[in-house]
Protein backbone atom coordinates (compact mmCIF):
# COMPACT_ATOMS: atom_id res chain seq x y z
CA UNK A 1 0.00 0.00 0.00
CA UNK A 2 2.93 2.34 0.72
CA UNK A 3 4.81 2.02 -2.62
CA UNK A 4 1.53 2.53 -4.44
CA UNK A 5 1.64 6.09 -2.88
CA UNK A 6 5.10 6.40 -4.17
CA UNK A 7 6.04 8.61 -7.54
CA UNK A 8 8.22 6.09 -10.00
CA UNK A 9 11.09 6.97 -11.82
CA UNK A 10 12.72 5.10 -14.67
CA UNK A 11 16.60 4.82 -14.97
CA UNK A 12 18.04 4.21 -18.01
CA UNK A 13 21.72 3.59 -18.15
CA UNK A 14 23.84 0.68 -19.58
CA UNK A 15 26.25 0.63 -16.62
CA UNK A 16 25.61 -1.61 -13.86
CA UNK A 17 27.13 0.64 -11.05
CA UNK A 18 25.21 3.87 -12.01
CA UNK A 19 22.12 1.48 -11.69
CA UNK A 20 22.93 0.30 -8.38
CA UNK A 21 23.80 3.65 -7.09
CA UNK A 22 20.55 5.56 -7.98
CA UNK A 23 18.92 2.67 -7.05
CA UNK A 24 20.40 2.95 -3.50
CA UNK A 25 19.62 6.32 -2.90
CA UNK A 26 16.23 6.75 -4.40
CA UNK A 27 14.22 3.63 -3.67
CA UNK A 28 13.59 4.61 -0.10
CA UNK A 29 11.14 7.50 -1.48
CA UNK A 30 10.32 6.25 -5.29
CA UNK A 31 9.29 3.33 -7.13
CA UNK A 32 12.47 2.61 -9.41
CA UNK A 33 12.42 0.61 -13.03
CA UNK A 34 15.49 0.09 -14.45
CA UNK A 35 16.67 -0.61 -17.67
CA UNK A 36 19.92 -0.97 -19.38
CA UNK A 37 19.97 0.09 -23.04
CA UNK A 38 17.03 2.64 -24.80
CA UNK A 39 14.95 0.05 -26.43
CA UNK A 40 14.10 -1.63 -23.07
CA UNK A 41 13.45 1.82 -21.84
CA UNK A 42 11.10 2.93 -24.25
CA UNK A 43 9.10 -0.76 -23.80
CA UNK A 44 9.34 0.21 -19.69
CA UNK A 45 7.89 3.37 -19.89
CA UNK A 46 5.22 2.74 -22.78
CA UNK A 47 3.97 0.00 -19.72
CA UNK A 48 4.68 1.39 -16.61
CA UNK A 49 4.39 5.33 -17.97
CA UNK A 50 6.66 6.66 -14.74
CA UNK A 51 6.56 10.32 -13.20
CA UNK A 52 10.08 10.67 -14.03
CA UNK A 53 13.45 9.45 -16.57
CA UNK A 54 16.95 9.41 -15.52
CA UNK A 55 18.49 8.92 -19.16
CA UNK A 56 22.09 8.17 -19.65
CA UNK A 57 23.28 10.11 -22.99
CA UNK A 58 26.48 7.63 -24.23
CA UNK A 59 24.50 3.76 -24.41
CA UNK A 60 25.35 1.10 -27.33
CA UNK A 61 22.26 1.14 -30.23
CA UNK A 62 19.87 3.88 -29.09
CA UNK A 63 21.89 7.29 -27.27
CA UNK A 64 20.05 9.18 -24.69
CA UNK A 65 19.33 12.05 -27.60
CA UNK A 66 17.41 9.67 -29.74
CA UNK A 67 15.60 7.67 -26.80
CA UNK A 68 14.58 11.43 -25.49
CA UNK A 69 13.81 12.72 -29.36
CA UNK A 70 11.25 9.32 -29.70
CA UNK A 71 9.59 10.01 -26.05
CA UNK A 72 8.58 13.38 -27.36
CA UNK A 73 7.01 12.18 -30.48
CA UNK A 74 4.49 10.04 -28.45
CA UNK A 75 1.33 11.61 -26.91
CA UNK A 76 1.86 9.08 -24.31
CA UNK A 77 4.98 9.69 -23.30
CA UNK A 78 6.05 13.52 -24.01
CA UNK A 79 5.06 14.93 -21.03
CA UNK A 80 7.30 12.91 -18.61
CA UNK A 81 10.01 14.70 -17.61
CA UNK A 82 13.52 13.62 -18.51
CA UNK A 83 16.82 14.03 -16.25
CA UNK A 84 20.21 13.15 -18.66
CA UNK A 85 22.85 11.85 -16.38
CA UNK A 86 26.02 12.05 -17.84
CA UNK A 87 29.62 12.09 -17.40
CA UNK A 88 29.69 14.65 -20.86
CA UNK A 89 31.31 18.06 -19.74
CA UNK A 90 30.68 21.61 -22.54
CA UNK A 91 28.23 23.38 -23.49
CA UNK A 92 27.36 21.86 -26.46
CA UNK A 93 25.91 18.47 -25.03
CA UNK A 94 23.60 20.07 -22.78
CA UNK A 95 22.27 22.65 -24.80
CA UNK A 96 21.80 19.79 -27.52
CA UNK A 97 19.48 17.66 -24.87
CA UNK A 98 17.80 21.10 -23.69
CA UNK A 99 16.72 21.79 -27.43
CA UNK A 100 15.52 17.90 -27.68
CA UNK A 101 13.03 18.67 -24.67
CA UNK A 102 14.96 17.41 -21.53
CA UNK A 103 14.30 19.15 -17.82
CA UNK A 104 17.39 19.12 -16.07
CA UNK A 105 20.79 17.59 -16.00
CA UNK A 106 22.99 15.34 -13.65
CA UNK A 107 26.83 15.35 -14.08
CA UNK A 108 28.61 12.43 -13.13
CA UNK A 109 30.41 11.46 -11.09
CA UNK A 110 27.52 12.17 -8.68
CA UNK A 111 26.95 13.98 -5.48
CA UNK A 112 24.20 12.41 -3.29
CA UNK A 113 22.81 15.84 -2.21
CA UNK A 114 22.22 17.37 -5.38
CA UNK A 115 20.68 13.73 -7.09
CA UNK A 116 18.68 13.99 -4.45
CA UNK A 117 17.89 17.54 -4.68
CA UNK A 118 16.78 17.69 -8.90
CA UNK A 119 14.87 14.68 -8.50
CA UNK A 120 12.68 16.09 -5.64
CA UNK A 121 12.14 19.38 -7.52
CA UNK A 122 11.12 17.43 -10.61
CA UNK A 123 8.25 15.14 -8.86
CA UNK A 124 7.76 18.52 -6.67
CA UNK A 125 6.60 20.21 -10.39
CA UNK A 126 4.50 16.91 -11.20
CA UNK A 127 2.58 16.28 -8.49
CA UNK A 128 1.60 20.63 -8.18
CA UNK A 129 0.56 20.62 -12.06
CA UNK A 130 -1.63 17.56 -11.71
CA UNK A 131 -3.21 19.24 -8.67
CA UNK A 132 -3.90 22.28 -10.57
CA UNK A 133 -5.29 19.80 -13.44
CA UNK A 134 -7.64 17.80 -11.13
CA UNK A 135 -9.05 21.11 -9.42
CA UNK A 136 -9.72 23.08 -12.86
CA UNK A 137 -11.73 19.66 -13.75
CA UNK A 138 -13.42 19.85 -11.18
CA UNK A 139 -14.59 22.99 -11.02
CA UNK A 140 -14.94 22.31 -14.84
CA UNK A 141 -17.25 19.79 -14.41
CA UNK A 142 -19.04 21.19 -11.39
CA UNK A 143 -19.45 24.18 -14.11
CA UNK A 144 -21.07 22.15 -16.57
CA UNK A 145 -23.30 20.06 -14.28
CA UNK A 146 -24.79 23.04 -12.91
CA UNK A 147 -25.40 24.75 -16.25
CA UNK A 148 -26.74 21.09 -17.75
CA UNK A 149 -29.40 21.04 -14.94
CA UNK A 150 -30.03 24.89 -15.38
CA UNK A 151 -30.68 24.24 -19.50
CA UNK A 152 -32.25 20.73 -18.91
CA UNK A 153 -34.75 22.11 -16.76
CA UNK A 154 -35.59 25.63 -19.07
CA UNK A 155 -35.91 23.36 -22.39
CA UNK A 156 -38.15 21.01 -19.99
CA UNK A 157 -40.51 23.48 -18.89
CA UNK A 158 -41.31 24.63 -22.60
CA UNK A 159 -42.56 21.17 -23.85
CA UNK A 160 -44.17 20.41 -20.29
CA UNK A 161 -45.90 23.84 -20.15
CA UNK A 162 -47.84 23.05 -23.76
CA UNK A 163 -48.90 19.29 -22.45
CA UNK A 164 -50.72 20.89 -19.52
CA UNK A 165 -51.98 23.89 -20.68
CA UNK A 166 -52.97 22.34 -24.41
CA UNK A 167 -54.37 19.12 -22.10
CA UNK A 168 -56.18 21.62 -19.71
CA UNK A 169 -57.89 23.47 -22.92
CA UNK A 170 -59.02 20.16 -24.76
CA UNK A 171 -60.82 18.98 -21.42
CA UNK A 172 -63.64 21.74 -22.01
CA UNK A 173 -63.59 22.01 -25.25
CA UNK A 174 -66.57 19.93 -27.43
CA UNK A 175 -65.69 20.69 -30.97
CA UNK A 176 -64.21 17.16 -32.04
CA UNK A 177 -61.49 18.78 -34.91
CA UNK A 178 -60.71 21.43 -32.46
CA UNK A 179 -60.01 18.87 -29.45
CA UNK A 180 -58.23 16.41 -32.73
CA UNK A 181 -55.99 20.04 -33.26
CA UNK A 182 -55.08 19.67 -29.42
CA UNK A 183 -54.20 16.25 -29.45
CA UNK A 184 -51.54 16.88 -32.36
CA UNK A 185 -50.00 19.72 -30.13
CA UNK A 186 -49.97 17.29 -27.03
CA UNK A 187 -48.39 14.38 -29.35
CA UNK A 188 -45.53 16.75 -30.69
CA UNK A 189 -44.51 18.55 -27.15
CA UNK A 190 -44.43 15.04 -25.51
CA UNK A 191 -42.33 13.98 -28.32
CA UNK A 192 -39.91 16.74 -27.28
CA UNK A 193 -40.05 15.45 -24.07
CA UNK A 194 -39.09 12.20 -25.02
CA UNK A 195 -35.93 13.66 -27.37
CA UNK A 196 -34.75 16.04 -23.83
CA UNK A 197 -35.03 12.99 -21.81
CA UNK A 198 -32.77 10.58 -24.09
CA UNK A 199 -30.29 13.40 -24.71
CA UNK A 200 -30.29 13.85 -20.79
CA UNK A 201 -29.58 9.74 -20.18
CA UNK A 202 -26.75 10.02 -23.30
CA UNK A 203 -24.98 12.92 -21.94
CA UNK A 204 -25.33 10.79 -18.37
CA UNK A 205 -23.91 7.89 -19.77
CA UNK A 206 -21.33 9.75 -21.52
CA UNK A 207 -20.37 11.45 -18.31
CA UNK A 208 -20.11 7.90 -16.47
CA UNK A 209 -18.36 6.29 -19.50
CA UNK A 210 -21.47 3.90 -19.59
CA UNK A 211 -22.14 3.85 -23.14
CA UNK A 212 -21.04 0.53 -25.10
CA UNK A 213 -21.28 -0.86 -28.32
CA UNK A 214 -23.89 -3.58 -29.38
CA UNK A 215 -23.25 -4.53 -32.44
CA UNK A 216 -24.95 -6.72 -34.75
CA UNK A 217 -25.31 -7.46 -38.70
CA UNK A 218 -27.82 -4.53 -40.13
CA UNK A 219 -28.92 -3.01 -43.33
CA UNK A 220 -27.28 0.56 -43.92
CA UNK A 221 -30.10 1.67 -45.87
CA UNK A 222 -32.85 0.52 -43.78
CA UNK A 223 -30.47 2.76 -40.87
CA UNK A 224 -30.61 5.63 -42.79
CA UNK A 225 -34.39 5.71 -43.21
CA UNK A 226 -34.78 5.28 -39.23
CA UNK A 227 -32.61 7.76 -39.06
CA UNK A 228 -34.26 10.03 -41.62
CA UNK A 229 -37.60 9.88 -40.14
CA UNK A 230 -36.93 11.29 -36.93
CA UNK A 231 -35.86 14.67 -38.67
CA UNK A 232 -39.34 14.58 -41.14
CA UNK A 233 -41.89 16.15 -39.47
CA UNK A 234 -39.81 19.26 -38.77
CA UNK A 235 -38.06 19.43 -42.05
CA UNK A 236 -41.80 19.47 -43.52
CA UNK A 237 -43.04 22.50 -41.18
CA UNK A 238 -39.99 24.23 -43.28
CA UNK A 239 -40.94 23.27 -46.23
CA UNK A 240 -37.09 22.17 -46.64
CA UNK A 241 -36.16 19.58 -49.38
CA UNK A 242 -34.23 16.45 -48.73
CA UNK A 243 -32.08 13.92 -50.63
CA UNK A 244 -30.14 11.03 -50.38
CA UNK A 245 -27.22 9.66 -52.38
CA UNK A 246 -25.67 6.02 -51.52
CA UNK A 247 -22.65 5.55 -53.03
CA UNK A 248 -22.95 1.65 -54.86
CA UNK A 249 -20.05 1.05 -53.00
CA UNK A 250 -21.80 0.48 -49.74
CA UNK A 251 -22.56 -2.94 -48.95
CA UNK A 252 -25.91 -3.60 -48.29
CA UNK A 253 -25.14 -5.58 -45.15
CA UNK A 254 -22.21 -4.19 -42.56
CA UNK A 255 -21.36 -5.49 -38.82
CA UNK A 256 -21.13 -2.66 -36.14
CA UNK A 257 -23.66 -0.58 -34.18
CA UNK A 258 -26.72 0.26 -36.03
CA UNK A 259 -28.67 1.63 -33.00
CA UNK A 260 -25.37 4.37 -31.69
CA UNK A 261 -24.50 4.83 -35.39
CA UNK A 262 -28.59 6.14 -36.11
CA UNK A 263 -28.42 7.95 -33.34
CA UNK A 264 -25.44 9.95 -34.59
CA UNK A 265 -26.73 10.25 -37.96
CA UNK A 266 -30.12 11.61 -36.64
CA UNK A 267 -28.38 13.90 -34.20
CA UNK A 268 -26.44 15.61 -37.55
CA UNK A 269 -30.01 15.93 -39.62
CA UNK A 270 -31.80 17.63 -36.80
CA UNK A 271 -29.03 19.88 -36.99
CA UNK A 272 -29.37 20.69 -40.45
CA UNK A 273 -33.08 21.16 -40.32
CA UNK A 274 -32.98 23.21 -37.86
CA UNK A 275 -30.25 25.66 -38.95
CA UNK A 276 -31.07 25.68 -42.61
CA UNK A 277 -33.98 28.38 -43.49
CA UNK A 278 -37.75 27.55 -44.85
CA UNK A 279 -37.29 25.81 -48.21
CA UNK A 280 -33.67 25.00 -47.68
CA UNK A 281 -31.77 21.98 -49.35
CA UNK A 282 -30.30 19.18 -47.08
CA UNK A 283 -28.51 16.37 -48.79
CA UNK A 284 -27.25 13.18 -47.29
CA UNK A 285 -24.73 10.96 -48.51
CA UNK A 286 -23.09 7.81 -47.81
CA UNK A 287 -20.03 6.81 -49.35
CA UNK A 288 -17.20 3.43 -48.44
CA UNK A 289 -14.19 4.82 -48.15
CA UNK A 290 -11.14 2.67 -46.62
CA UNK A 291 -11.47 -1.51 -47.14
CA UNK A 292 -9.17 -2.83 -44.67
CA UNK A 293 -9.20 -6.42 -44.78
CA UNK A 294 -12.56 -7.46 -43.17
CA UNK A 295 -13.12 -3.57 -42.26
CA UNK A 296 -14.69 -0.84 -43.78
CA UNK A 297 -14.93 3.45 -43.44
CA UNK A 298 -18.14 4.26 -44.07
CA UNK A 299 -18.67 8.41 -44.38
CA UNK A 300 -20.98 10.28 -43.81
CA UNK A 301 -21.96 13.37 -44.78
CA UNK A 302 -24.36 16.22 -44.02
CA UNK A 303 -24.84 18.94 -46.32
CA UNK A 304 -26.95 22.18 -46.27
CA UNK A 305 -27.18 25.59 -47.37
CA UNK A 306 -28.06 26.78 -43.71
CA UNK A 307 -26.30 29.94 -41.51
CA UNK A 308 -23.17 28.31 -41.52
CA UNK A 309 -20.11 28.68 -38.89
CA UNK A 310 -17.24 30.79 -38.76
CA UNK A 311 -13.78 29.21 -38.42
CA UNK A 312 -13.20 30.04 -34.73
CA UNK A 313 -16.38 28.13 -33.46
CA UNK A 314 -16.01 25.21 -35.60
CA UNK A 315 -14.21 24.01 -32.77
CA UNK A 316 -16.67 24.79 -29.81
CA UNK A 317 -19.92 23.60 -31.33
CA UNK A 318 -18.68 19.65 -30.69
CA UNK A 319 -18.21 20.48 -26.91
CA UNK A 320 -21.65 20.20 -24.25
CA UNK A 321 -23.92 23.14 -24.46
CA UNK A 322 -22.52 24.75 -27.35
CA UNK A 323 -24.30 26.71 -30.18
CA UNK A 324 -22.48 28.72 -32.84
CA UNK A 325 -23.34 31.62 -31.00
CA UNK A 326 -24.87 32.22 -27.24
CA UNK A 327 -28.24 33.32 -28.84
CA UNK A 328 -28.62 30.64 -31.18
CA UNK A 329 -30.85 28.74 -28.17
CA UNK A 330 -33.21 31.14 -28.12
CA UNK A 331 -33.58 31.28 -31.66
CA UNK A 332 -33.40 27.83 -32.73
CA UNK A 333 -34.11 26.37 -29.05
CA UNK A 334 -32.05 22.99 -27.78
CA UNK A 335 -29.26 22.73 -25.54
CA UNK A 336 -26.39 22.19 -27.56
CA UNK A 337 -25.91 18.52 -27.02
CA UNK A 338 -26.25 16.74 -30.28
CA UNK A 339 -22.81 17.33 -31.93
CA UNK A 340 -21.20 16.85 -28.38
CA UNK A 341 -23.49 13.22 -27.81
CA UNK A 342 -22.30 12.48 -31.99
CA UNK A 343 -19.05 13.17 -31.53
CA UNK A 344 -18.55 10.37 -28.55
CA UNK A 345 -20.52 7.90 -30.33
CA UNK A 346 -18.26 8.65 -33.42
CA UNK A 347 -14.92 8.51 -31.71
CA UNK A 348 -15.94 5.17 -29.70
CA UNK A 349 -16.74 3.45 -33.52
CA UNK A 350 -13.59 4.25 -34.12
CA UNK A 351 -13.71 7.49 -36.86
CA UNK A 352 -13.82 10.54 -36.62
CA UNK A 353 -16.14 13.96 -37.09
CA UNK A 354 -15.45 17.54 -38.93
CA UNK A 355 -17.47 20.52 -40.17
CA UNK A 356 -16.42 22.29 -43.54
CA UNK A 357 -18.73 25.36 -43.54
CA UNK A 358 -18.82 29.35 -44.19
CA UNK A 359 -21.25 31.97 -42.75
CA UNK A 360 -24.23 32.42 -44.87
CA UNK A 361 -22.91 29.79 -46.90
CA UNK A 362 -24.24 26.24 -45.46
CA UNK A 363 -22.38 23.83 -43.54
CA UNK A 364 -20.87 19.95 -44.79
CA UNK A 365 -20.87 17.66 -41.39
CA UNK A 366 -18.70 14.50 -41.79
CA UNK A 367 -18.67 11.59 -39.86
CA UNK A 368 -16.51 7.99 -40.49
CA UNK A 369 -17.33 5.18 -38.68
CA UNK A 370 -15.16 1.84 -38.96
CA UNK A 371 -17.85 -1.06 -39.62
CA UNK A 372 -16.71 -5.20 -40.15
CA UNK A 373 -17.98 -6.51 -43.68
């Protein structure tokens, strides 16, 4: 339980003695790995991912510059700090290793004190920037749970408000086509109930990294009309035309998630309906792009002749809550969480999503999605 508290630190050095002597005087307060030429290293710390490197510069096969040069070409790795210890002496070696990305040096032959010394200051530096990390999260998140409820329960109210009053109205009313006008109200404001309510449990499970892939064998065309109908009774109030173009590529049969993968779909043509004018044009097409072995990229793509989106919120609009600008909800209503609930589904099928759009000039959505034939 004690060493699981501990930071860990990685020494890589091909002499024994070095080994043996950092060992000695680190272990009591750090979990030590050891390795003895750069390839090991770079296997240790892609599976053990430690606080902290001591790298040795002069090793047979793989130097300390090229071990440090392919750590900071990894996502995974780049952000551990590195210590060179060498024996090395000018100028020219450490401002070489500086320039590569490394955080401090050691000089051989070492002093207990000061190895002591650089390595505490260098876990000191990790362990204050992850607390500042986990508290901006937090608050982060605190941020965006209060504003969800806030937003959850204004859209809420709207639909809820036209059930009861539209329900209270129909009760004393006795002309049948009047009470049948009612009735249609009642039937579209609970189905905006029903659309708040599932975004609410996806942005939940989202949140609790609860949603999973069930996948099964389905027919991409019979996905895409599911998917199209949900969008149809609002793209006819606009008057808005549109079309569909399968590429004859597509198979008609694919293996992956047809239930996450309409939902995503769906999520990008309510978006188009409801930021393209009255008797806009949305197209939809589907086209195979990459055949991997027994894989395939299917694309997506979402095309309108809406309001568009400038270039510095083509960023923002995939994140919770956000609209292309702060009074877009209260003139096309929602709560900004179908790109964000899209995106997740996207990225955990394994593709990716983009926009490709100009203001007053319509907007392209893409989506890929990585399906088995």
């Amino acid at each position: 339980m004690e060493s699981a508290s501990k930071s860990s630190i990685l020494i890589i050095d091909d002499e024994k003695t070095n080994i043996l002597y950092l060992n000695r005087i680190l272990s009591t307060d750090y979990e030590i790995y050891t390795a003895k030429d750069g390839e090991k290293g770079l296997k240790l710390v892609n599976e053990y991912v430690p606080d902290l490197i001591l790298l040795d510069i002069v090793m047979p096969g793989m130097d300390g510059y090229e071990v440090l040069a392919t750590l900071k070409t990894s996502e995974k790795t780049k952000a551990i700090p590195v210590i060179f210890i060498t024996g090395l002496t000018g100028d020219e070696h450490e401002s070489k290793g500086l320039a590569l990305g490394a955080d401090d040096y050691i000089s051989k032959p070492f002093n207990d004190e000061i190895v002591r010394l650089r390595v505490r200051n260098q876990i000191k530096m990790i362990k204050q920037m992850r607390t500042i990390i986990t508290q901006e999260l937090a608050e982060h998140k605190s941020r965006t749970k209060a504003e969800f409820l806030s937003r959850m329960s204004h859209e809420m109210r709207t639909p809820m408000n036209a059930i009861m009053g539209t329900t209270s109205v129909a009760q004393i009313e006795d002309n049948v086509s009047v009470i049948q006008g009612h009735l249609k109200t009642i039937e579209k404001a609970s189905r905006e109930m029903m659309c708040l309510i599932d975004s609410m449990l996806d942005i939940a499970d989202i949140n609790d990294d609860k949603t999973k892939l069930v996948c099964s064998d389905f027919n991409v065309r019979v996905m895409v009309r599911e998917a199209l109908k949900r969008s149809n009774e609002c793209k006819k109030q606009k008057q808005q035309s549109l079309s569909v173009e399968i590429d004859d590529e597509v198979p008609e049969t694919v293996y992956g998630d047809e239930k996450n993968l309409s939902k995503a779909l769906s999520h990008l043509l309510a978006n188009a309906v409801k930021f393209t004018g009255e008797q806009g044009e949305i197209l939809l097409k589907v086209l195979a792009r990459k055949n991997e072995n027994e894989i395939l990229t299917l694309q997506f793509e979402v095309i309108d002749n809406g309001i568009g989106i400038s270039k510095e919120h083509q960023e923002s609009i995939f994140s919770l809550f956000e609209q292309v600008d702060e009074n877009d909800t209260r003139e096309f209503e929602g709560i900004g969480s179908g790109l964000f609930i899209t995106k997740n589904i996207v990225q955990m099928m394994g593709g990716q999503i983009w926009v490709e759009s100009e203001p007053g000039k319509g907007s392209k959505f893409v989506i890929t999605v990585k399906v088995a034939k």
